[in-house]
Protein backbone atom coordinates (compact mmCIF):
# COMPACT_ATOMS: atom_id res chain seq x y z
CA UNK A 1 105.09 103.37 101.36
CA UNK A 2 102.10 105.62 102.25
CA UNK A 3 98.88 105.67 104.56
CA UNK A 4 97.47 102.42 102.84
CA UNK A 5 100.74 100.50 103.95
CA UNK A 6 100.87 101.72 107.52
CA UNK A 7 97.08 101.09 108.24
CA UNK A 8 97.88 97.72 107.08
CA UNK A 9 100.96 97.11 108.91
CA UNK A 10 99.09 98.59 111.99
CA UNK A 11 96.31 96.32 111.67
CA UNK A 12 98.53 93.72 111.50
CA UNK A 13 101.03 94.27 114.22
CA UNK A 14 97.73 94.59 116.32
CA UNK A 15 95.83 91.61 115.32
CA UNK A 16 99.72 89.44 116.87
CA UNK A 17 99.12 91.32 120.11
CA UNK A 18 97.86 88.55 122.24
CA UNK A 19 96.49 89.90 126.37
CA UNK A 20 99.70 88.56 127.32
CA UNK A 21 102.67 89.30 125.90
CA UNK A 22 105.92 87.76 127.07
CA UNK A 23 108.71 90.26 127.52
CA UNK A 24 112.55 89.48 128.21
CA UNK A 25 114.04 91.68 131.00
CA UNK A 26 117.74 92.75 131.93
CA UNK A 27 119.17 93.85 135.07
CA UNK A 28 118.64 97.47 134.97
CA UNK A 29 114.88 97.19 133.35
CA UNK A 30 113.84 94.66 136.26
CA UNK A 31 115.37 97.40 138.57
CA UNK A 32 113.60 99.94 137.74
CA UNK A 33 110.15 98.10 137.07
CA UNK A 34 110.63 96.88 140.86
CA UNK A 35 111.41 101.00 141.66
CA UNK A 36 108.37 101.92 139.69
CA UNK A 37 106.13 98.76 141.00
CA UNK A 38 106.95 99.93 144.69
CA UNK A 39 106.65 103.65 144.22
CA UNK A 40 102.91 102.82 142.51
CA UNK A 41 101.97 100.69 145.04
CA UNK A 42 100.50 98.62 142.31
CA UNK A 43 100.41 94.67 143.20
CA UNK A 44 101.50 93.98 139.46
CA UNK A 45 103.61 94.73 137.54
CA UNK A 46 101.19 94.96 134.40
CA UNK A 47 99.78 98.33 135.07
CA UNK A 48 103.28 100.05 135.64
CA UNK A 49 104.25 98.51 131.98
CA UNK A 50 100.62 99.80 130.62
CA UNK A 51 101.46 103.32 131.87
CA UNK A 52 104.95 102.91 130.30
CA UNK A 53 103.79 102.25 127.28
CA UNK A 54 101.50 105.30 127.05
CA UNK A 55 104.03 107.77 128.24
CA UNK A 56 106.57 106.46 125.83
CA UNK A 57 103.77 106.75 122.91
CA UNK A 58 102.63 110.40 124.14
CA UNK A 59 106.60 111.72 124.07
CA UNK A 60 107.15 110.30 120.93
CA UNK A 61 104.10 112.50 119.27
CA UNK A 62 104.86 115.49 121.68
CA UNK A 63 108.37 115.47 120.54
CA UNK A 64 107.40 114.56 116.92
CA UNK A 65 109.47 111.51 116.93
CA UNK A 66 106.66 109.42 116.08
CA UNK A 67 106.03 111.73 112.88
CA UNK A 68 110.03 111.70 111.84
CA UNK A 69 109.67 108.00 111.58
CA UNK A 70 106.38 108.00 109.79
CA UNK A 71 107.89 110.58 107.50
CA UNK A 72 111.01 108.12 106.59
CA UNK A 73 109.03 104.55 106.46
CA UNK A 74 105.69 105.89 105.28
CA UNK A 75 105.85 109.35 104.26
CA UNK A 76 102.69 109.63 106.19
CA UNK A 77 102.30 111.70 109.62
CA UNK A 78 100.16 111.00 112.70
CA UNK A 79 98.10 113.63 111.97
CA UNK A 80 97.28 111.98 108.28
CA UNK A 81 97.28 108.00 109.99
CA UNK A 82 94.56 109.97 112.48
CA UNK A 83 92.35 111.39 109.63
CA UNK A 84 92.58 108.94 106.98
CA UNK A 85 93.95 111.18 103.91
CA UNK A 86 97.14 112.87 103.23
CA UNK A 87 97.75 116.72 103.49
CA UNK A 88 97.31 116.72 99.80
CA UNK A 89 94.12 114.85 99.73
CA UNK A 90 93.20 117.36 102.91
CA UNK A 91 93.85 120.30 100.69
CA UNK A 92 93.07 118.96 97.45
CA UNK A 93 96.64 119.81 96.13
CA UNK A 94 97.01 116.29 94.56
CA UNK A 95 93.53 116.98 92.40
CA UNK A 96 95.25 119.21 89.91
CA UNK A 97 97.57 117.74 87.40
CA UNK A 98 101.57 118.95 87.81
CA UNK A 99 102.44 121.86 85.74
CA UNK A 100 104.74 121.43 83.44
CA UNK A 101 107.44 124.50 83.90
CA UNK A 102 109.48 123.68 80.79
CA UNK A 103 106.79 124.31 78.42
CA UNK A 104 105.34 126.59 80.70
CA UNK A 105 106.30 129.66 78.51
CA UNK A 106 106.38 128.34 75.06
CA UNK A 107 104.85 129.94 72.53
């Protein structure tokens, strides 16, 4: 896959995002939204799942889990998604053809 592919399934994935979006809770996550709800002082519960979301996203890119997987599905990172091009397009690494080390010293 590459940067193409994820901009694509990222477009995608966003355009299915309605403004509401139905989740299914268990025990323990309805616990602790109620914890989080109350310690906010927020009258819903959508703003407390909003700042969730956003603190799961920025660990994931501090941590660079968010790149590992980008690495294995797209062989992209979120520095490259960010800019548009690859390191090697960055660079210009991938404008020169391969060398070819077998005939490399051939007379």
């Amino acid at each position: 896959m590459s940067l193409d592919d994820l901009n694509d399934d990222v477009t995608a994935a966003y355009s299915e995002l309605d403004d509401e979006l139905p989740v299914a809770l268990d025990r323990e996550t309805k616990n602790e939204l109620a914890m989080l709800t109350a310690a906010f002082d927020t009258a819903e519960t959508d703003e407390v799942v909003r700042r969730a979301i956003h603190q799961l996203f920025q660990t994931t890119v501090d941590r660079g889990t968010l790149d590992f997987h980008l690495r294995q599905g797209y062989d992209v990172t979120y520095d490259e998604y960010l800019s548009g091009m690859t390191y090697e397009e960055m660079t210009g690494a991938d404008q020169y053809p391969q060398r070819d080390d077998e005939r490399r010293y051939q007379l």
